[in-house]
Protein backbone atom coordinates (compact mmCIF):
# COMPACT_ATOMS: atom_id res chain seq x y z
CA UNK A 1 22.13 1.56 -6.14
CA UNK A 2 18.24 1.66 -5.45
CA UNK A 3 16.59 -1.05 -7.79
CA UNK A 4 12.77 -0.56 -9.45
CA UNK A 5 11.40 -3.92 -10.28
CA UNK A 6 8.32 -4.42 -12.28
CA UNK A 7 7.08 -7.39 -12.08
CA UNK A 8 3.84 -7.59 -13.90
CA UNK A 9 2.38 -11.06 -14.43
CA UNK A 10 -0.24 -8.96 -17.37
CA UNK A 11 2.46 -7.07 -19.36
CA UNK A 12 2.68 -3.39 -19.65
CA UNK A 13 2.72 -2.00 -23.60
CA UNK A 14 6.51 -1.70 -24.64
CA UNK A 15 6.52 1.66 -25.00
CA UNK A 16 5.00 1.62 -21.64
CA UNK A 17 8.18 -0.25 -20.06
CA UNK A 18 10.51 1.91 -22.38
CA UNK A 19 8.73 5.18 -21.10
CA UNK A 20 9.28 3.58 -17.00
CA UNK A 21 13.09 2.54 -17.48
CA UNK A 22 14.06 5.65 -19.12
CA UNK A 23 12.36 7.34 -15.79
CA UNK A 24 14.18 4.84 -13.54
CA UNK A 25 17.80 5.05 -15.27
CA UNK A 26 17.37 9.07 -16.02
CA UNK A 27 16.91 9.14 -12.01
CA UNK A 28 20.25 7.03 -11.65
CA UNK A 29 18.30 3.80 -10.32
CA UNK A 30 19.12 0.08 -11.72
CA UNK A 31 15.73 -0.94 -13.94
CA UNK A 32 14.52 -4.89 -13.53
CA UNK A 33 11.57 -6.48 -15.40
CA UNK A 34 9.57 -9.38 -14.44
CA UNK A 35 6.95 -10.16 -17.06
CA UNK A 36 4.57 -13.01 -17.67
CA UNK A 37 6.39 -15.15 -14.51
CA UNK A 38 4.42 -18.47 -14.17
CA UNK A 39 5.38 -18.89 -10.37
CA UNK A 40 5.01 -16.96 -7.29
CA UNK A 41 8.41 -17.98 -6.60
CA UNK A 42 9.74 -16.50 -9.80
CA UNK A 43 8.70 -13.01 -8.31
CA UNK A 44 9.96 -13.90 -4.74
CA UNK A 45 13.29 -14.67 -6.38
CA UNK A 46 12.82 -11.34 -8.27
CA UNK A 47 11.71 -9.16 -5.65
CA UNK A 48 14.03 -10.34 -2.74
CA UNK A 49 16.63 -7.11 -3.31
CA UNK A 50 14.31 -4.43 -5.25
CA UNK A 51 13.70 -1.10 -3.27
CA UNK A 52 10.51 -0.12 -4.88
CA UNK A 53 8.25 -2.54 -7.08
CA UNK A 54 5.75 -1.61 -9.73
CA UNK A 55 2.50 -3.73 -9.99
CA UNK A 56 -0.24 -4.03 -11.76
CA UNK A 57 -2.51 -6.95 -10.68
CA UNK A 58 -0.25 -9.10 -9.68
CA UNK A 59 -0.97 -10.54 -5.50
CA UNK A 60 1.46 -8.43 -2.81
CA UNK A 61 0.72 -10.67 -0.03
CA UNK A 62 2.45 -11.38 2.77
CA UNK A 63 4.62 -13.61 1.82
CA UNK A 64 5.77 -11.57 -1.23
CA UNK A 65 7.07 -8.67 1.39
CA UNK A 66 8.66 -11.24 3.62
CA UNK A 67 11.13 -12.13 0.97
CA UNK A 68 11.44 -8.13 -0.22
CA UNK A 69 13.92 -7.61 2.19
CA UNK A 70 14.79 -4.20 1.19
CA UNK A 71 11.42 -2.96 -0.52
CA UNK A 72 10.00 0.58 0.40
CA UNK A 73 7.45 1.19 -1.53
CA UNK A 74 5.02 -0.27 -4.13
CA UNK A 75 3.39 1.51 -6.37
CA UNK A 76 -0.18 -0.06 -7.80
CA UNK A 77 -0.19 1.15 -12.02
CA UNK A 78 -4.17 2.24 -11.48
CA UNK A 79 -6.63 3.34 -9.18
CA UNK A 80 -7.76 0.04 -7.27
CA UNK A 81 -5.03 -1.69 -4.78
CA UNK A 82 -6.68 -4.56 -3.42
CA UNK A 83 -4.57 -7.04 -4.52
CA UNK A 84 -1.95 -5.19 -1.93
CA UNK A 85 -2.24 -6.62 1.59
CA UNK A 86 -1.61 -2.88 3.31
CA UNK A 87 -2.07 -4.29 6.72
CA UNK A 88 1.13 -6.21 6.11
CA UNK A 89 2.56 -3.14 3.99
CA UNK A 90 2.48 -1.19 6.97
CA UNK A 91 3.69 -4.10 9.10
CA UNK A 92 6.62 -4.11 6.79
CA UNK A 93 6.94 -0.18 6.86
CA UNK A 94 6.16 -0.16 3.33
CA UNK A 95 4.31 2.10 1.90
CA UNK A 96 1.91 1.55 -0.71
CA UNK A 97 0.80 3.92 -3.74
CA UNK A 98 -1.72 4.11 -6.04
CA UNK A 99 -1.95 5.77 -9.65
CA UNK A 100 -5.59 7.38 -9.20
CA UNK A 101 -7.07 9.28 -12.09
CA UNK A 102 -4.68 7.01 -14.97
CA UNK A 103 -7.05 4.98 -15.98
CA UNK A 104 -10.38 7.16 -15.43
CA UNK A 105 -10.71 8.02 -19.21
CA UNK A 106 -10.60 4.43 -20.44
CA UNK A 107 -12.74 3.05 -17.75
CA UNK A 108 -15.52 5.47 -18.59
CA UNK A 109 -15.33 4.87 -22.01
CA UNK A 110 -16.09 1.25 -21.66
CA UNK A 111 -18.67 2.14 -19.42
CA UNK A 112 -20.51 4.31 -22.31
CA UNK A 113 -19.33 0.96 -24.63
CA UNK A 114 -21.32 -1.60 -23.04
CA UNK A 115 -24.01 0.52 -22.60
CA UNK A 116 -24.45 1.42 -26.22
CA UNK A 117 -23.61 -2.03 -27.30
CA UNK A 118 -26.71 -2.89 -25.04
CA UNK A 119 -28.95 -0.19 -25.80
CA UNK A 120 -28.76 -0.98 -29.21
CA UNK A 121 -29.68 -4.50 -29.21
CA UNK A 122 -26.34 -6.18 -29.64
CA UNK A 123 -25.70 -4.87 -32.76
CA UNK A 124 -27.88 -7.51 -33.78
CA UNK A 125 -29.40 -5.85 -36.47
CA UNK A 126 -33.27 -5.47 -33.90
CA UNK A 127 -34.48 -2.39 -33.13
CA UNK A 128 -32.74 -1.03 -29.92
CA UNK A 129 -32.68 2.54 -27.92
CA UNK A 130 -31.27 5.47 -27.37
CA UNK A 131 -29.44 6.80 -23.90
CA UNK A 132 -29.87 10.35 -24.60
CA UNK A 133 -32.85 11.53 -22.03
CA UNK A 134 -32.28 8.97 -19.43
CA UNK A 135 -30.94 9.44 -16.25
CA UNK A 136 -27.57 7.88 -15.36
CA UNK A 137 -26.69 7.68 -11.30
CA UNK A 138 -22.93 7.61 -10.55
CA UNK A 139 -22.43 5.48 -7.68
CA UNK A 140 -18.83 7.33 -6.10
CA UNK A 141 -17.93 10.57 -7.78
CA UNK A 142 -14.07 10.47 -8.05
CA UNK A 143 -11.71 10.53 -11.05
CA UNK A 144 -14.15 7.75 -13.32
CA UNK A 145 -17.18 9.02 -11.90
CA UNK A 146 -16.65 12.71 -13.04
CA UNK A 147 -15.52 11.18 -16.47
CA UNK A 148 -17.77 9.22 -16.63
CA UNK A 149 -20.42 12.52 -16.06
CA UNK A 150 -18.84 14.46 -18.95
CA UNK A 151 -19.23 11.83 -21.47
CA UNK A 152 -22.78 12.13 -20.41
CA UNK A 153 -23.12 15.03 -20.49
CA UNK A 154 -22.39 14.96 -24.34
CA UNK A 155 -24.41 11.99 -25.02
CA UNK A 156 -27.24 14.18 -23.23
CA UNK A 157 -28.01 12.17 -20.21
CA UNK A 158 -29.60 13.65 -17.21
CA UNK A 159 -26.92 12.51 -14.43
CA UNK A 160 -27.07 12.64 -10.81
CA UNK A 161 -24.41 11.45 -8.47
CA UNK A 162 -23.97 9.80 -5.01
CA UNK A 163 -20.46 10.29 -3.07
CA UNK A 164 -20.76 11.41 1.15
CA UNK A 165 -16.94 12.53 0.80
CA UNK A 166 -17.38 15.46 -1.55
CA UNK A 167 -19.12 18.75 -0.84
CA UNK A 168 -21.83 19.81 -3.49
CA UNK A 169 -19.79 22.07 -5.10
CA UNK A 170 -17.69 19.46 -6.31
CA UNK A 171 -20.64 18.37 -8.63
CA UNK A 172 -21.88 21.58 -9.35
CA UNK A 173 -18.95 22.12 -11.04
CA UNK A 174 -20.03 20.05 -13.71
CA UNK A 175 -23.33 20.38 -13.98
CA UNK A 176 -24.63 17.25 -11.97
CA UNK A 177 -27.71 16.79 -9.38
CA UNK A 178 -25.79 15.53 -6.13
CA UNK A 179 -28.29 13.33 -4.06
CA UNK A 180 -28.39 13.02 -0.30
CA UNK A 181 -28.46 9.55 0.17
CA UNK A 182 -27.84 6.37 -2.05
CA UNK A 183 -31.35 5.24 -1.65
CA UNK A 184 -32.23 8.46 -3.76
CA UNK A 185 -29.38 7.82 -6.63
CA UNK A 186 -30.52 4.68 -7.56
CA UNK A 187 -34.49 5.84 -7.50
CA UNK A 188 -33.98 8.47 -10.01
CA UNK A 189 -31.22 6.79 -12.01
CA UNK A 190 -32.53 4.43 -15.30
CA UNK A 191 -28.59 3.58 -15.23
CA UNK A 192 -26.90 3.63 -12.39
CA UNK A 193 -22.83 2.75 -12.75
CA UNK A 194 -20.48 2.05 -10.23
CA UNK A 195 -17.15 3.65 -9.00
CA UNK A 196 -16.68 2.74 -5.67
CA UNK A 197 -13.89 0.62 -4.10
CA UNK A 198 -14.64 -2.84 -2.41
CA UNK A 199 -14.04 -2.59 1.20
CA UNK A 200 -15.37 -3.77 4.38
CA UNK A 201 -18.41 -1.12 4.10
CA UNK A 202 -18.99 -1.76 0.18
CA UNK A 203 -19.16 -5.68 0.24
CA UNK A 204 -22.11 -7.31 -1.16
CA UNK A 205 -23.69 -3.47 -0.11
CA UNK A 206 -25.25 -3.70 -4.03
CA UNK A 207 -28.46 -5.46 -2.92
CA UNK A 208 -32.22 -5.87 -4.12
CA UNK A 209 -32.72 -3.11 -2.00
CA UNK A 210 -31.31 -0.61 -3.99
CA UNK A 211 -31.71 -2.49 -7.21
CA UNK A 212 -35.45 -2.59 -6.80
CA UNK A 213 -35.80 0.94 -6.08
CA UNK A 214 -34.89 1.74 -9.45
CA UNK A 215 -37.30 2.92 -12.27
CA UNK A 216 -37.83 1.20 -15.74
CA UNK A 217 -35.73 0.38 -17.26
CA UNK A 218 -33.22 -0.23 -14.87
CA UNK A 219 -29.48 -1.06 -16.27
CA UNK A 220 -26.63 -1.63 -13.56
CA UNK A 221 -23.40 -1.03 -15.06
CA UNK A 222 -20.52 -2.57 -13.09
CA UNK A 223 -16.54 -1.70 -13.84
CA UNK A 224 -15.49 -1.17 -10.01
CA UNK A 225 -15.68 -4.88 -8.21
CA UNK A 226 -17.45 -8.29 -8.13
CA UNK A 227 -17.40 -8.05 -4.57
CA UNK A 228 -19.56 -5.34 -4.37
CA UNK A 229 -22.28 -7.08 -5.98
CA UNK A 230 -24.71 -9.45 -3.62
CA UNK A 231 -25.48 -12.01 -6.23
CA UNK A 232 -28.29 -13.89 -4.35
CA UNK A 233 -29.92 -10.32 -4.77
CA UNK A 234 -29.00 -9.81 -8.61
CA UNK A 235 -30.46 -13.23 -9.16
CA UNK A 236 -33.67 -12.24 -7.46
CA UNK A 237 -33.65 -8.96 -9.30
CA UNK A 238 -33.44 -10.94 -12.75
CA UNK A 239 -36.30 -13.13 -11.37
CA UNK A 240 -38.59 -10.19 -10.48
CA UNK A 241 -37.60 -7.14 -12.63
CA UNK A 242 -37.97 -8.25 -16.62
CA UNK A 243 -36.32 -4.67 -17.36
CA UNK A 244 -33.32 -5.19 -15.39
CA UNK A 245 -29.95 -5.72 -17.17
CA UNK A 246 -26.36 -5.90 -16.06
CA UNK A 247 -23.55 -4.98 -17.67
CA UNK A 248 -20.29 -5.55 -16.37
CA UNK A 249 -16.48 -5.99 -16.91
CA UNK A 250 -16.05 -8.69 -14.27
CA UNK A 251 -18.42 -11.07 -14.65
CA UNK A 252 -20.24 -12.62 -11.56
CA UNK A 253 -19.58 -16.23 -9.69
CA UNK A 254 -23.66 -17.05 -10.93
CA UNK A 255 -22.64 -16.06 -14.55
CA UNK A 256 -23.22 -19.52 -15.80
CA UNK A 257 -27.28 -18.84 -14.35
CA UNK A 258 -27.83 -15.62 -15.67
CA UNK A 259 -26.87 -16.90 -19.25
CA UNK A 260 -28.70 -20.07 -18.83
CA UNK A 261 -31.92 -17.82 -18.38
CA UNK A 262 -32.01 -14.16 -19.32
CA UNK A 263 -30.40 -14.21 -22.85
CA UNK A 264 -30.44 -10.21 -24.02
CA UNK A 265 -30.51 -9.00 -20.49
CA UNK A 266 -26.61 -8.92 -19.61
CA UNK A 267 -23.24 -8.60 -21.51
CA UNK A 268 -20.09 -9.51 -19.59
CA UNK A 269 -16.26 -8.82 -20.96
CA UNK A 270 -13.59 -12.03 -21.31
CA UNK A 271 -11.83 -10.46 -18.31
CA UNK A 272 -11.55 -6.91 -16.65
CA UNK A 273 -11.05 -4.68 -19.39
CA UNK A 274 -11.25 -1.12 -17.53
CA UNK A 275 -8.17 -0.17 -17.87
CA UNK A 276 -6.68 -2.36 -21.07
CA UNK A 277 -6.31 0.33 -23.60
CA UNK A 278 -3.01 1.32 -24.82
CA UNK A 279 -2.85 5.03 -23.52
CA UNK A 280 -4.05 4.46 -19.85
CA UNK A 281 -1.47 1.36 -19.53
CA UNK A 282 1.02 4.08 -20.75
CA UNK A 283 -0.19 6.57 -18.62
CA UNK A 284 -0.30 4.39 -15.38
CA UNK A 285 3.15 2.73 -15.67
CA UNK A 286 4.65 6.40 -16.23
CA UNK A 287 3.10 7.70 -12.96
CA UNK A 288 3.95 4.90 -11.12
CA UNK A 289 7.76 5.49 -11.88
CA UNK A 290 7.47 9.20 -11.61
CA UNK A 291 5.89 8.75 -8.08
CA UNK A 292 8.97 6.22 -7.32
CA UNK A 293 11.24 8.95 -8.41
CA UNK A 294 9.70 11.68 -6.47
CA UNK A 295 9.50 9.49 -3.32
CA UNK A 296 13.04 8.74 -2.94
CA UNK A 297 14.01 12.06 -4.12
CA UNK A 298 11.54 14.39 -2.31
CA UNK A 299 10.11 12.00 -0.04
CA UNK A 300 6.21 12.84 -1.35
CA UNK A 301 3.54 10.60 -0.32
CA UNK A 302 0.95 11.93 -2.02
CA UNK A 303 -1.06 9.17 -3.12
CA UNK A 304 -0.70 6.76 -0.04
CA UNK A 305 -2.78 4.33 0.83
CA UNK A 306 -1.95 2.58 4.15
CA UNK A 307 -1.40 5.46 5.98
């Protein structure tokens, strides 16, 4: 009998795992859960004879498909998978899946969350601001990013977008000024918020370069990757640019600097938070299963990612 195992060091919601065994068994496959597991070797032990796994950030490395003897696919519950080694994946002849588009809602709202809670001084009980007029820049225009636009939209932003891989149209659709070139998005953007995957081209690619292009006041909203971010530039941006602010779910290796001197000018979550509300951890660890099912069943591959 083909075995799903979830092993998921972060639970899922119980009526998440509920809604993904009920997929699993309906489809005739054996259900096995792996929650809160305090060893790699605990989830060696557990993945050794599953066909097809369900993560959510838990490490897929190497070693872990070694000892999945008879694993064919993972499936990633969200939109980032790069805590999947795919170059092994492959290696393995395993493919790996994504859930893109689960998680966009929830990620944009805590983009619009920390910006508010920002813009209005902390809550603090000073005077603050108001977004509506200012330009936000959308760094990637894909499942967050066009969320991300319609909230905007409503809170009566201006909003502009950089992505190379989509043709205008895409954000004509909904009413946003596509730029040319990224140099451009973050010159006309007051906010600019990031969407895009880190990669061997995105890396450190957020630099004073771009930062310093951008007008006043200049917020940098950050619920895609640390790694994006070149710190030795954010420091120098907080050093030169008293306007600047950074708002982030994943807060950077120099976070213990930027608190130490630019109090009011940064607001950083316990841990990334993008996707932990109680609807897109539903929605993901539904997909996921579905896209299990349909795999073995059809054979679709639709949302691949080491092709």
């Amino acid at each position: 009998m083909t075995k799903v195992l979830v092993a998921t060091d972060k639970p899922f919601a119980p009526v998440a795992v509920e809604g993904i065994k009920k997929i699993v068994q309906d489809a005739g496959y054996e259900f096995a859960l792996l929650e809160k597991y305090t060893d790699v070797s605990q989830f060696l032990q557990a993945v050794a004879d599953a066909d097809a796994l369900i993560v959510r950030s838990d490490l897929v490395t190497p070693q872990v498909l070694d000892a999945a003897k008879k694993l064919k696919i993972v499936v990633r519950a969200g939109a980032g998978y790069d805590n999947i080694d795919l170059q092994a994946a492959t290696a393995h002849k395993v493919v790996v899946m994504n859930t893109p588009g689960q998680n966009a809602n929830a990620v944009a709202e805590l983009v619009f969350g920390m910006m508010i809670y920002h813009a209005r001084a902390f809550f603090s009980g000073k005077s603050g601001s108001e977004i509506k007029g200012k330009t936000i820049g959308l760094h990637a225009f894909g499942n967050v990013g066009r969320r991300v636009a319609e909230i905007a939209k409503g809170f009566g932003m201006h909003v502009v977008a950089f992505d190379p891989y989509l043709p205008k149209e895409a954000f004509a659709a909904l009413g946003v000024e596509a730029v040319s070139n990224v140099h451009d998005l973050y010159a006309k953007s007051n906010y600019v918020s990031l969407h895009i995957p880190a990669n061997a081209e995105t890396k450190r690619s957020i630099n004073f370069d771009l930062l310093s292009r951008m007008p006043i006041p200049a917020v940098l909203v950050n619920t895609a990757r640390e790694e994006v971010i070149n710190e030795e530039d954010l420091l120098k941006m907080f050093a030169e640019r008293k306007d600047f602010v950074y708002l982030a779910d994943v807060a950077p290796a120099c976070k213990a600097e930027i608190e130490a001197n630019y109090a009011g000018r940064f607001f950083f979550t316990p841990k990334k938070m993008g996707a932990q509300t109680e609807e897109a951890n539903i929605n993901a660890g539904l997909a996921a299963a579905n896209q299990i099912r349909d795999f073995f069943e059809k054979g679709i591959t639709t949302f691949q990612v080491n092709k």
